[in-house]
PDB file of N, CA and C in Angstrom:
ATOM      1  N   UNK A   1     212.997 169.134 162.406  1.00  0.00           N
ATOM      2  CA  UNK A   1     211.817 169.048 161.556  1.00  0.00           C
ATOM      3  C   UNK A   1     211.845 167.790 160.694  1.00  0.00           C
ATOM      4  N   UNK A   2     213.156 167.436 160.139  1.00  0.00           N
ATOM      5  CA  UNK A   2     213.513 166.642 159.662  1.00  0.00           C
ATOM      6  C   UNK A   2     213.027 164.873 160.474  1.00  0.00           C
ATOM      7  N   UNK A   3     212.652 165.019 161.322  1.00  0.00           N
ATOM      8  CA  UNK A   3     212.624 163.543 162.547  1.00  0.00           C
ATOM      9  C   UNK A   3     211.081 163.348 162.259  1.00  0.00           C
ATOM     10  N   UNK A   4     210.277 164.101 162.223  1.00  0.00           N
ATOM     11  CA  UNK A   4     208.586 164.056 161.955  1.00  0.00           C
ATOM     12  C   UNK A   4     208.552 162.823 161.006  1.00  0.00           C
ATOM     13  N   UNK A   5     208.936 162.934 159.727  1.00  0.00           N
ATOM     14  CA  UNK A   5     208.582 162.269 158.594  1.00  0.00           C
ATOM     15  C   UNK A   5     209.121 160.625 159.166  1.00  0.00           C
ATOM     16  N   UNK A   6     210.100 160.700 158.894  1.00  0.00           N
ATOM     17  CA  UNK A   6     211.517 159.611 159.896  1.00  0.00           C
ATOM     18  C   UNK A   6     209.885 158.326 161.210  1.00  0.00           C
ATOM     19  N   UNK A   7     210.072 159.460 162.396  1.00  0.00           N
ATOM     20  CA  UNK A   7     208.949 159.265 162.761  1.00  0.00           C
ATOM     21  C   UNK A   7     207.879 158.435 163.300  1.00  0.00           C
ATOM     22  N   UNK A   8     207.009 158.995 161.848  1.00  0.00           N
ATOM     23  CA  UNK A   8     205.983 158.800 161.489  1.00  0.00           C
ATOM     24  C   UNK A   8     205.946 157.024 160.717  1.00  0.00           C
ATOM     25  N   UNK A   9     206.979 157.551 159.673  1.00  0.00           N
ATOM     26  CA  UNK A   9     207.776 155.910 159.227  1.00  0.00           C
ATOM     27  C   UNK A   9     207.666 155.176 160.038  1.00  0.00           C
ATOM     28  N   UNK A  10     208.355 155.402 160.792  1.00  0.00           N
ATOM     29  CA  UNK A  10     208.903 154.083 161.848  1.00  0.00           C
ATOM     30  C   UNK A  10     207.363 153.633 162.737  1.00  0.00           C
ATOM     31  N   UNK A  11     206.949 154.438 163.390  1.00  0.00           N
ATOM     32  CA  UNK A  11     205.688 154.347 163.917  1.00  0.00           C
ATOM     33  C   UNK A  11     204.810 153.129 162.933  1.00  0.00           C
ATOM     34  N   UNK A  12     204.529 154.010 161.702  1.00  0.00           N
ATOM     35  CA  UNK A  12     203.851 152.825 160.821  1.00  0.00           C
ATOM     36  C   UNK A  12     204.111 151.415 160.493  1.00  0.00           C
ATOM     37  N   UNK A  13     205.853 151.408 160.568  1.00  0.00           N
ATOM     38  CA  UNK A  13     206.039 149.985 160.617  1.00  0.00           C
ATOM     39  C   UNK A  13     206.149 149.544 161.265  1.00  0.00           C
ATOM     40  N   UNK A  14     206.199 149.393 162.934  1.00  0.00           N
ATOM     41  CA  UNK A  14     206.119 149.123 163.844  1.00  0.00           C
ATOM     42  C   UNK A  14     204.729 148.526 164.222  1.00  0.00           C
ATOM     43  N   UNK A  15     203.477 149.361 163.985  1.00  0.00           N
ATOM     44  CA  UNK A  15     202.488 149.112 164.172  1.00  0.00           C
ATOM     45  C   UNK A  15     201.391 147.612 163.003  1.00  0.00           C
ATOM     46  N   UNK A  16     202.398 147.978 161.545  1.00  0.00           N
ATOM     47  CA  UNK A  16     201.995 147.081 160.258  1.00  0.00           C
ATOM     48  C   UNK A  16     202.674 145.599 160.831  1.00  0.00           C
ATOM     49  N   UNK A  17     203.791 145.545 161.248  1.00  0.00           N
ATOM     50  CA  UNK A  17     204.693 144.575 161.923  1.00  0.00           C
ATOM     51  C   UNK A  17     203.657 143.967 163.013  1.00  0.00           C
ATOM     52  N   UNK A  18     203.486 144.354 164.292  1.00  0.00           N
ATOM     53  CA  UNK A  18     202.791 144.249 165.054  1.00  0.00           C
ATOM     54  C   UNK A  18     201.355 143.312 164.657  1.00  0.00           C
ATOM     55  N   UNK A  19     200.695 143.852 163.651  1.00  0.00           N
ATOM     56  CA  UNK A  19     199.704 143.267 163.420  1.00  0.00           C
ATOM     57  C   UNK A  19     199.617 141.959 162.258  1.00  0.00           C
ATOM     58  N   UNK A  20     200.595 142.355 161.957  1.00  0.00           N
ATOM     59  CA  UNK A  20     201.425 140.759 160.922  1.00  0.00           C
ATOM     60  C   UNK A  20     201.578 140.009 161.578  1.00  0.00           C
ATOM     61  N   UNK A  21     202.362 139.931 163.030  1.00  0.00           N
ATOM     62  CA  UNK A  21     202.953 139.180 163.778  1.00  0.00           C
ATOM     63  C   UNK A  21     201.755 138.366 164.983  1.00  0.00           C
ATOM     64  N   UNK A  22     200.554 139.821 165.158  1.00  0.00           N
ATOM     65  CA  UNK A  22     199.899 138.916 166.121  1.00  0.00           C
ATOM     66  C   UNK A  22     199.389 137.871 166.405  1.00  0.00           C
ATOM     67  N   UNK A  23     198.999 137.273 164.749  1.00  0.00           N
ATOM     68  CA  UNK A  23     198.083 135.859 164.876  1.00  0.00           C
ATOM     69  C   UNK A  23     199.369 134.843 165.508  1.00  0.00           C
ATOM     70  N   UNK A  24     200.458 134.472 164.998  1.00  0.00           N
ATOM     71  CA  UNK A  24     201.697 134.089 165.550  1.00  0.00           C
ATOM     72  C   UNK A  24     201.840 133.907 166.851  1.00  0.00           C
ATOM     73  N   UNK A  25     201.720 135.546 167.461  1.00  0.00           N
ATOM     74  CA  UNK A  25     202.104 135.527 169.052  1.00  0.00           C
ATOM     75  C   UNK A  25     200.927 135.063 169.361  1.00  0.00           C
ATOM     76  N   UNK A  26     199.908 134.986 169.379  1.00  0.00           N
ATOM     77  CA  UNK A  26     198.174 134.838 170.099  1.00  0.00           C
ATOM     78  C   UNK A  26     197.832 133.044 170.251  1.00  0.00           C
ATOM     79  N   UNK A  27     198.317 132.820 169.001  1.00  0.00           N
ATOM     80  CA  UNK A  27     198.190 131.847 168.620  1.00  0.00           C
ATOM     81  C   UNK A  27     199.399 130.465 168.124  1.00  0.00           C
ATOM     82  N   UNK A  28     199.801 129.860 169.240  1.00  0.00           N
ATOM     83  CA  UNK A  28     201.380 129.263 168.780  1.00  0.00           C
ATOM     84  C   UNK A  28     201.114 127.961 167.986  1.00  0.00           C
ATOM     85  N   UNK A  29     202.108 127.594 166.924  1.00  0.00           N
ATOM     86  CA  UNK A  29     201.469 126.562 166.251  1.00  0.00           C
ATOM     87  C   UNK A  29     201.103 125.261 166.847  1.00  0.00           C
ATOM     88  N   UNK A  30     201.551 124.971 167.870  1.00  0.00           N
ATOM     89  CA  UNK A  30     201.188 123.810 168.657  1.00  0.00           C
ATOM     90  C   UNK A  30     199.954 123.878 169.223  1.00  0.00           C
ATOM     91  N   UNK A  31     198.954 124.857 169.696  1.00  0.00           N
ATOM     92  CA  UNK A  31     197.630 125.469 170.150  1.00  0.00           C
ATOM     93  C   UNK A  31     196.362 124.888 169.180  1.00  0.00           C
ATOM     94  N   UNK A  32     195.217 124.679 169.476  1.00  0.00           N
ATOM     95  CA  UNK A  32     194.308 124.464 168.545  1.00  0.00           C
ATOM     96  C   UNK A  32     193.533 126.393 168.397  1.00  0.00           C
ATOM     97  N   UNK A  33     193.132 126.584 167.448  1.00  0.00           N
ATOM     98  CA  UNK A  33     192.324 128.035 167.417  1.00  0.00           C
ATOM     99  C   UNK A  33     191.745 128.019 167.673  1.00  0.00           C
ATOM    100  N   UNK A  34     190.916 128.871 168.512  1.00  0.00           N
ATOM    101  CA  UNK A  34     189.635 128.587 169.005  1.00  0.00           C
ATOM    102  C   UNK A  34     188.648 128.725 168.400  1.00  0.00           C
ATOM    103  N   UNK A  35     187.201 128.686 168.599  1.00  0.00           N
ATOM    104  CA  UNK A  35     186.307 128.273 167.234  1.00  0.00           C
ATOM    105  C   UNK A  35     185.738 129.568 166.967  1.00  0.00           C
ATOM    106  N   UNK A  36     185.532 130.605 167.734  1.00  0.00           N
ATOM    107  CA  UNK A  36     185.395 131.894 167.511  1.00  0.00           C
ATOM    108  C   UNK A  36     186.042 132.244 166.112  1.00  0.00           C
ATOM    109  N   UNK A  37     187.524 132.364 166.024  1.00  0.00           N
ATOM    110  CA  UNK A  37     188.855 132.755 165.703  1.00  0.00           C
ATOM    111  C   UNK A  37     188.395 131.615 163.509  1.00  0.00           C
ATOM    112  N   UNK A  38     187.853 130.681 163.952  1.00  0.00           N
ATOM    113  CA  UNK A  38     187.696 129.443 163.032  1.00  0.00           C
ATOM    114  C   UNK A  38     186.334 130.264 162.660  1.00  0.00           C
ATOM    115  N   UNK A  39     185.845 130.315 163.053  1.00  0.00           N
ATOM    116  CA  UNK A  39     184.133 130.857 162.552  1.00  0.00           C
ATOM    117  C   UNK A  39     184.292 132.350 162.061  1.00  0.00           C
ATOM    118  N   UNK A  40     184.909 133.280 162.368  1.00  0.00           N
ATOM    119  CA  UNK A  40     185.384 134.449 161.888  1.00  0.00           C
ATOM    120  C   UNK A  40     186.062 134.586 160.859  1.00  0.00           C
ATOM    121  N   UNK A  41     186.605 133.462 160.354  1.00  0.00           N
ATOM    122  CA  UNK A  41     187.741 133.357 159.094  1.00  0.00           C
ATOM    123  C   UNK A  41     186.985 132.358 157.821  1.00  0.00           C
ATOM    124  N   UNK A  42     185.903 132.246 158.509  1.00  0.00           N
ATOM    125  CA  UNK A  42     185.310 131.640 157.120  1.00  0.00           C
ATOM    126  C   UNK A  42     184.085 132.598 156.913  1.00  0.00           C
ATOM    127  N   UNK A  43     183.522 133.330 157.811  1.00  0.00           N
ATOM    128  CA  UNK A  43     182.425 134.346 157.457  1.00  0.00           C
ATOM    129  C   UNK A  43     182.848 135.751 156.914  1.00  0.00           C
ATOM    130  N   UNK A  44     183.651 136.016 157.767  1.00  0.00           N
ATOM    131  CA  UNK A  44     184.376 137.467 156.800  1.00  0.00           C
ATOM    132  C   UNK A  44     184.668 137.760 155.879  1.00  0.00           C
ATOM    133  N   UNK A  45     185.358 136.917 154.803  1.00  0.00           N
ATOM    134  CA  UNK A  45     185.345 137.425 153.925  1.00  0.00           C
ATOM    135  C   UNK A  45     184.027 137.730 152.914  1.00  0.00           C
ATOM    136  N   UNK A  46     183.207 136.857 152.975  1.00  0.00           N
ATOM    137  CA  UNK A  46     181.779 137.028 152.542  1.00  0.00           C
ATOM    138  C   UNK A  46     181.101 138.228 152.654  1.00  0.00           C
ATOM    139  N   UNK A  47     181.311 138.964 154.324  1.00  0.00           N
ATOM    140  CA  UNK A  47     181.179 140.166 154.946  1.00  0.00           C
ATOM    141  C   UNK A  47     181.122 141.288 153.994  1.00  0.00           C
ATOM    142  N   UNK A  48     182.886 141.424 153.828  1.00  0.00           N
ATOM    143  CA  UNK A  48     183.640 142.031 153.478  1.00  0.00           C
ATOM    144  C   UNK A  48     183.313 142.506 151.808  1.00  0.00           C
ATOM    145  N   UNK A  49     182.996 140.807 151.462  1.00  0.00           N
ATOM    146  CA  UNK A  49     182.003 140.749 149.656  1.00  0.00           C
ATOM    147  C   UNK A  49     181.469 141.946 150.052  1.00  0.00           C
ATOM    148  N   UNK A  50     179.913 141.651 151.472  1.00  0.00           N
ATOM    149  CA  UNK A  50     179.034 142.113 150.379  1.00  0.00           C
ATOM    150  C   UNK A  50     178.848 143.944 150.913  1.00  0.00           C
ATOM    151  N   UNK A  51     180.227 144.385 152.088  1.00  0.00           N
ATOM    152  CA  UNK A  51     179.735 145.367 152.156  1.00  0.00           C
ATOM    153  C   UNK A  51     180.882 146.320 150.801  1.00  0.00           C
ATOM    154  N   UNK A  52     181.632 145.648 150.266  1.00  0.00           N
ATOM    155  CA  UNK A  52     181.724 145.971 149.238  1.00  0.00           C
ATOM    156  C   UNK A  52     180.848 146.614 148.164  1.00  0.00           C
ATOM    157  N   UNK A  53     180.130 145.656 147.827  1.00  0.00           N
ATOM    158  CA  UNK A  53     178.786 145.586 147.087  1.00  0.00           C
ATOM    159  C   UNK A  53     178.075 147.034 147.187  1.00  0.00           C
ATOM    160  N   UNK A  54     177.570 146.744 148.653  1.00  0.00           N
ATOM    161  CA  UNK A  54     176.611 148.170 149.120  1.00  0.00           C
ATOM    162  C   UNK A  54     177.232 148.965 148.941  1.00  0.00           C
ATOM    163  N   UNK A  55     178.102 149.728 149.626  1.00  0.00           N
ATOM    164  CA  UNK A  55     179.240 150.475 149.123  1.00  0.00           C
ATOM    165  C   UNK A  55     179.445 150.915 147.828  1.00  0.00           C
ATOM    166  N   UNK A  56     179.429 150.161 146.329  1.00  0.00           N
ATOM    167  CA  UNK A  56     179.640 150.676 145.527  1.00  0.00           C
ATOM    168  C   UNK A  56     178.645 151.219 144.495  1.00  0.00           C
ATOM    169  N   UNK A  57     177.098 150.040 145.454  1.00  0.00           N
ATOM    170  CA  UNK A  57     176.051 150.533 144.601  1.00  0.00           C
ATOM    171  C   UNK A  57     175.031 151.331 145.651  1.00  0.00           C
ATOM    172  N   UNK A  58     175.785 151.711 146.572  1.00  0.00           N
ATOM    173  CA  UNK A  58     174.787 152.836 147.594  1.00  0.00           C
ATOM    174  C   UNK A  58     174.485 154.350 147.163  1.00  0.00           C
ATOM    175  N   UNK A  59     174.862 154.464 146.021  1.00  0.00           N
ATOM    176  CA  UNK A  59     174.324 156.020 145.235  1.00  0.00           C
ATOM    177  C   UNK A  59     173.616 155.949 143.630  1.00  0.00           C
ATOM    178  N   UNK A  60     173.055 154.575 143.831  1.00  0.00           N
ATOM    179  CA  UNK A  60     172.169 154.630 142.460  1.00  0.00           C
ATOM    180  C   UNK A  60     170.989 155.793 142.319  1.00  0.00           C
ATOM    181  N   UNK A  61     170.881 155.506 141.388  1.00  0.00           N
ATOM    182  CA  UNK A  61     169.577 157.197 141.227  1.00  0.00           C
ATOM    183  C   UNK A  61     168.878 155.952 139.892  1.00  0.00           C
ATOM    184  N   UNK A  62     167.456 154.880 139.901  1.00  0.00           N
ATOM    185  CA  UNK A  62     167.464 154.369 139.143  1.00  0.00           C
ATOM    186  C   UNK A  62     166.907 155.508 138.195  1.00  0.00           C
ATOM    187  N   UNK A  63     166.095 156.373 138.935  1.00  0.00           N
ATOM    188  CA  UNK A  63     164.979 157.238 138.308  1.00  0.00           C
ATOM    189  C   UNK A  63     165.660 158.570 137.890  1.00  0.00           C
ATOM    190  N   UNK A  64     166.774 158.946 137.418  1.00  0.00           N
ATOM    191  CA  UNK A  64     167.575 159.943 136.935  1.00  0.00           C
ATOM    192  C   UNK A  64     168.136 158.969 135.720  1.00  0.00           C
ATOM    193  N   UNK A  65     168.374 159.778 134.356  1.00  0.00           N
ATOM    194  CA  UNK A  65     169.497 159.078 133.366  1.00  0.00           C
ATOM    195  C   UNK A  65     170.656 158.584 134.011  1.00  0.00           C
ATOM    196  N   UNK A  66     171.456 157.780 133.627  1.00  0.00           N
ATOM    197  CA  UNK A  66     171.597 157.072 132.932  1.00  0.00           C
ATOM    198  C   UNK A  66     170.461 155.630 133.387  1.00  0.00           C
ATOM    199  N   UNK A  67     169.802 155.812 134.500  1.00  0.00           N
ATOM    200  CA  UNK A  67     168.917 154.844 134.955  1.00  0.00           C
ATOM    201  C   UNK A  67     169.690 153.800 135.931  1.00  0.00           C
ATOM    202  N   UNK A  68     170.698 153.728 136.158  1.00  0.00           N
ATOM    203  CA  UNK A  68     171.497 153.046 136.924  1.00  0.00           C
ATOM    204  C   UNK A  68     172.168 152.026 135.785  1.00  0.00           C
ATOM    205  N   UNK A  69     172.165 152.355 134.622  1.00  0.00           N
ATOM    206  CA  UNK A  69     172.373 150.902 133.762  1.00  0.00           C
ATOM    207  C   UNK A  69     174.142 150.540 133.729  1.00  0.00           C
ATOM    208  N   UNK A  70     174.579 151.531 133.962  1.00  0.00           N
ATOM    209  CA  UNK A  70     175.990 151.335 133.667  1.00  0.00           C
ATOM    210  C   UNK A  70     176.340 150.325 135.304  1.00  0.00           C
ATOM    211  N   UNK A  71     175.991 150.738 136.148  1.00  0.00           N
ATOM    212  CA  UNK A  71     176.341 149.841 137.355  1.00  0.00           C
ATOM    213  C   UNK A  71     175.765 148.524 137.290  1.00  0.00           C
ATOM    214  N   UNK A  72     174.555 148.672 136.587  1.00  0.00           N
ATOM    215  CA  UNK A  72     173.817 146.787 136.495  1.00  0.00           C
ATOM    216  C   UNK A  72     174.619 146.258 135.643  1.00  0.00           C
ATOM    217  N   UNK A  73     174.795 146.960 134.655  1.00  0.00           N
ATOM    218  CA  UNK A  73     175.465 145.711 133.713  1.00  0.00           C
ATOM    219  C   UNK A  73     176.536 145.721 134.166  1.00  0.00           C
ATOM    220  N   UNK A  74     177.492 146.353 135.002  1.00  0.00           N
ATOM    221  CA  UNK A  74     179.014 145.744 134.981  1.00  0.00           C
ATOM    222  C   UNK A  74     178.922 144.890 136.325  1.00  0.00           C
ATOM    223  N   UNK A  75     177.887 144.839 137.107  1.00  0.00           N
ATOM    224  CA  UNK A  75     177.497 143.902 137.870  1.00  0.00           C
ATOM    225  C   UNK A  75     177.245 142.274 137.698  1.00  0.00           C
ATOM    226  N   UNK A  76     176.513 143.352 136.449  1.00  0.00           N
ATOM    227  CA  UNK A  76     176.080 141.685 135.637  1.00  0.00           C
ATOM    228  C   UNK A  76     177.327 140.990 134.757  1.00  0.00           C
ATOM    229  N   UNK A  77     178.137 141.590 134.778  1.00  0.00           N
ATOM    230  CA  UNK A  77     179.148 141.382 133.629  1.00  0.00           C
ATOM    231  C   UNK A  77     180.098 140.479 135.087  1.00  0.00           C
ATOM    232  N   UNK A  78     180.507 141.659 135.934  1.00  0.00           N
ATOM    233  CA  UNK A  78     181.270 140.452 137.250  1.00  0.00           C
ATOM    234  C   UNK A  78     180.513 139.118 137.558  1.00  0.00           C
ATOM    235  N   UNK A  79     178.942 139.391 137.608  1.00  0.00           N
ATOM    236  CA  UNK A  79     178.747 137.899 138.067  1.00  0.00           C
ATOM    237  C   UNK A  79     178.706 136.560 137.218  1.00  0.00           C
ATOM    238  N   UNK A  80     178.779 136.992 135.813  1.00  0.00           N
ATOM    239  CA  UNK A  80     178.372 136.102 134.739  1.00  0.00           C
ATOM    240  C   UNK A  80     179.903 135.575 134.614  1.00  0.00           C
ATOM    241  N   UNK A  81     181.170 136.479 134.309  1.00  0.00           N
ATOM    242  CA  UNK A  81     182.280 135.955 134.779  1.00  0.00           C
ATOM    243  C   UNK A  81     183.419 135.499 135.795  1.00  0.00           C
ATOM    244  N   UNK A  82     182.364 135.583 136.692  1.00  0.00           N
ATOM    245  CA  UNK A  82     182.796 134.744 138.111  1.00  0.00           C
ATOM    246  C   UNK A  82     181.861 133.264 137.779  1.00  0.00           C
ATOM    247  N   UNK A  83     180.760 133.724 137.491  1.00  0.00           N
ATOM    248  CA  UNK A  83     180.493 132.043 137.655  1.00  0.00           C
ATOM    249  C   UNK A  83     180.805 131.326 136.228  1.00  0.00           C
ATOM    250  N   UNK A  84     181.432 131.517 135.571  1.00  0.00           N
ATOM    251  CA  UNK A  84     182.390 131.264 134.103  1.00  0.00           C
ATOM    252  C   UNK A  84     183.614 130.790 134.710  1.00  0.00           C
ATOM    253  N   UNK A  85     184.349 131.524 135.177  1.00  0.00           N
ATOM    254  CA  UNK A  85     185.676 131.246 135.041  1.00  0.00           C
ATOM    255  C   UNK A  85     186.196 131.004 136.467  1.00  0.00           C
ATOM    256  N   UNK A  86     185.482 131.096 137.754  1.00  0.00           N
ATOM    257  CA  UNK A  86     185.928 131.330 138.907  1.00  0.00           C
ATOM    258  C   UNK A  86     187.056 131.812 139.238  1.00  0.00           C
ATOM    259  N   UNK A  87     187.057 133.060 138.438  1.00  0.00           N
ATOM    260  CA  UNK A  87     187.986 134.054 139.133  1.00  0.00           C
ATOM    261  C   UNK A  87     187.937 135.298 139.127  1.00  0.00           C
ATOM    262  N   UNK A  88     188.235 135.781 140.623  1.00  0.00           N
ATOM    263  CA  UNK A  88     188.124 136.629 141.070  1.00  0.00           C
ATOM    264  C   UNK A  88     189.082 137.960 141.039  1.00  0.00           C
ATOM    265  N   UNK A  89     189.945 137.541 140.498  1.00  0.00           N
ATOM    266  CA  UNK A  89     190.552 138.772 139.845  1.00  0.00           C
ATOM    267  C   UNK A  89     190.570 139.139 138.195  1.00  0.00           C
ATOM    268  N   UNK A  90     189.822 137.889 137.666  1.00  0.00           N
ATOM    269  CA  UNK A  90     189.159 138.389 136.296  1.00  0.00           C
ATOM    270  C   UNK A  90     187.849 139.289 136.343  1.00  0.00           C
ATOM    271  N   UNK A  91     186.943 138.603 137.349  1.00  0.00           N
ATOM    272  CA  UNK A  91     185.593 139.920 137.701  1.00  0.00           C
ATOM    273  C   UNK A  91     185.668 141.050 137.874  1.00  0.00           C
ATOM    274  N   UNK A  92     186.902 141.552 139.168  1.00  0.00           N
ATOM    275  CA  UNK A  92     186.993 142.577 139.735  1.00  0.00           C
ATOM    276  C   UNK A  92     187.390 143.312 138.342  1.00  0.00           C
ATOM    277  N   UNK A  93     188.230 142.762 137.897  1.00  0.00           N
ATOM    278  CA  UNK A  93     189.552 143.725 136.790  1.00  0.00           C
ATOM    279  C   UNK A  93     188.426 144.141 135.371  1.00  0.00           C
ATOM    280  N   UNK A  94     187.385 143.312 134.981  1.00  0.00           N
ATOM    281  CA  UNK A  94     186.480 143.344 134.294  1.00  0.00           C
ATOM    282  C   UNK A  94     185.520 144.096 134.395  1.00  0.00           C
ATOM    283  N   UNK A  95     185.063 144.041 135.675  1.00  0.00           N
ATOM    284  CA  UNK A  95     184.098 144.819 135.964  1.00  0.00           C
ATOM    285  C   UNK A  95     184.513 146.243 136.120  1.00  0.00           C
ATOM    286  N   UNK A  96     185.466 146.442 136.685  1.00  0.00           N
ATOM    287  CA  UNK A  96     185.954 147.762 136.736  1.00  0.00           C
ATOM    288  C   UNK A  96     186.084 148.265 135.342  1.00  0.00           C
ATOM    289  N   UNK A  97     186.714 147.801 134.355  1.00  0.00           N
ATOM    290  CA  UNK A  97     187.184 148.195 133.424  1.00  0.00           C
ATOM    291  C   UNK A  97     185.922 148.270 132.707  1.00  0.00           C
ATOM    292  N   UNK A  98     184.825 147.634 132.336  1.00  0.00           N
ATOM    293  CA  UNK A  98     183.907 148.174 131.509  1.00  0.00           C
ATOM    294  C   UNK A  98     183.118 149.178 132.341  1.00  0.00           C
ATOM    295  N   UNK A  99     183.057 149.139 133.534  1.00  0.00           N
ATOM    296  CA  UNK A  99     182.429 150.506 134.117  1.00  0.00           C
ATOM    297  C   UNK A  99     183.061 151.828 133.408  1.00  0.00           C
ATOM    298  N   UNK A 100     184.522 151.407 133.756  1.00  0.00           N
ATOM    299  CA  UNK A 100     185.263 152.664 133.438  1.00  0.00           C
ATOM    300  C   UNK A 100     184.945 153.383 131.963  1.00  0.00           C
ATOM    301  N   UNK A 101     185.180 151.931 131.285  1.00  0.00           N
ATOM    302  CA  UNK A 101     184.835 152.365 129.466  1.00  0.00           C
ATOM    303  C   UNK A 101     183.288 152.630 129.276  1.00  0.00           C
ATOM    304  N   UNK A 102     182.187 152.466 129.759  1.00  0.00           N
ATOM    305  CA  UNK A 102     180.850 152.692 129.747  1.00  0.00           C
ATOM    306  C   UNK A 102     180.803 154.142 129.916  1.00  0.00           C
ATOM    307  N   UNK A 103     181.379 154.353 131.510  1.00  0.00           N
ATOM    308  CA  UNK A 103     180.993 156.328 132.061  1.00  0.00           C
ATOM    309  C   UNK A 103     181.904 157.067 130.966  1.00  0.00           C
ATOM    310  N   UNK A 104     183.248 156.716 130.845  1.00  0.00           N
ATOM    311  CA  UNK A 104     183.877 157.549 129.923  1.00  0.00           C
ATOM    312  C   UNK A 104     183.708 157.511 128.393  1.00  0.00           C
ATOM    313  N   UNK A 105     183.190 156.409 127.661  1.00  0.00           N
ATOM    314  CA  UNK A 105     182.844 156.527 126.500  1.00  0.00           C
ATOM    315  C   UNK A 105     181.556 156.641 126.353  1.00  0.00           C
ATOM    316  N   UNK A 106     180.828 155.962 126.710  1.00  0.00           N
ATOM    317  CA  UNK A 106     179.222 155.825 126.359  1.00  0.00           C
ATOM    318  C   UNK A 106     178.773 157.218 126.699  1.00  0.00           C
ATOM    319  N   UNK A 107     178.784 157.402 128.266  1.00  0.00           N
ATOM    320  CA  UNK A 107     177.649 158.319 128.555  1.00  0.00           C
ATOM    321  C   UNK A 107     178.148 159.812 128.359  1.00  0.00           C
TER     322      UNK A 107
END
């Protein structure tokens, strides 16, 4: 019973390994990337932005209290200090955090 957990471990790192390693094996440093591979690595993360985004504001209710205000403004609060300070782990950490202090204190 004891081997399950064990496993399961090993399985996972095997597989986390694997996918660390593939750009490496696929791609040897002497190779040019192909432009697919080049065009995918500059659009994705943008992707990734904005299905973020939807994702976090896909259950607004504007027309119920609180009116959606607590999600606009900490929206507005990430974008005003991204384009301030260009950084992106000051927005995220900001924005989260006055969301957090808005739902739990304010409302």
């Amino acid at each position: 019973m004891a081997l399950y957990p064990l496993g399961l471990v090993a399985v996972v790192a095997l597989v986390t390994a694997l996918i660390r390693f593939a750009p490496f094996l696929l791609f040897p440093a002497g190779r040019q990337t192909p432009a697919c591979i080049r065009y995918l690595s500059a659009v994705l993360p943008y992707a990734a932005i904005g299905m973020l985004v939807i994702y976090c504001l896909k259950d607004l209710r504007p027309l119920l209290m609180p009116y959606a205000l607590p999600e606009l403004i900490c929206v507005a609060l990430v974008v005003l200090s991204y384009v301030w300070k260009r950084s992106t782990l000051l927005s995220v950490v900001l924005g989260t955090l006055s969301y957090m202090a808005i739902v739990q204190k304010v409302l």
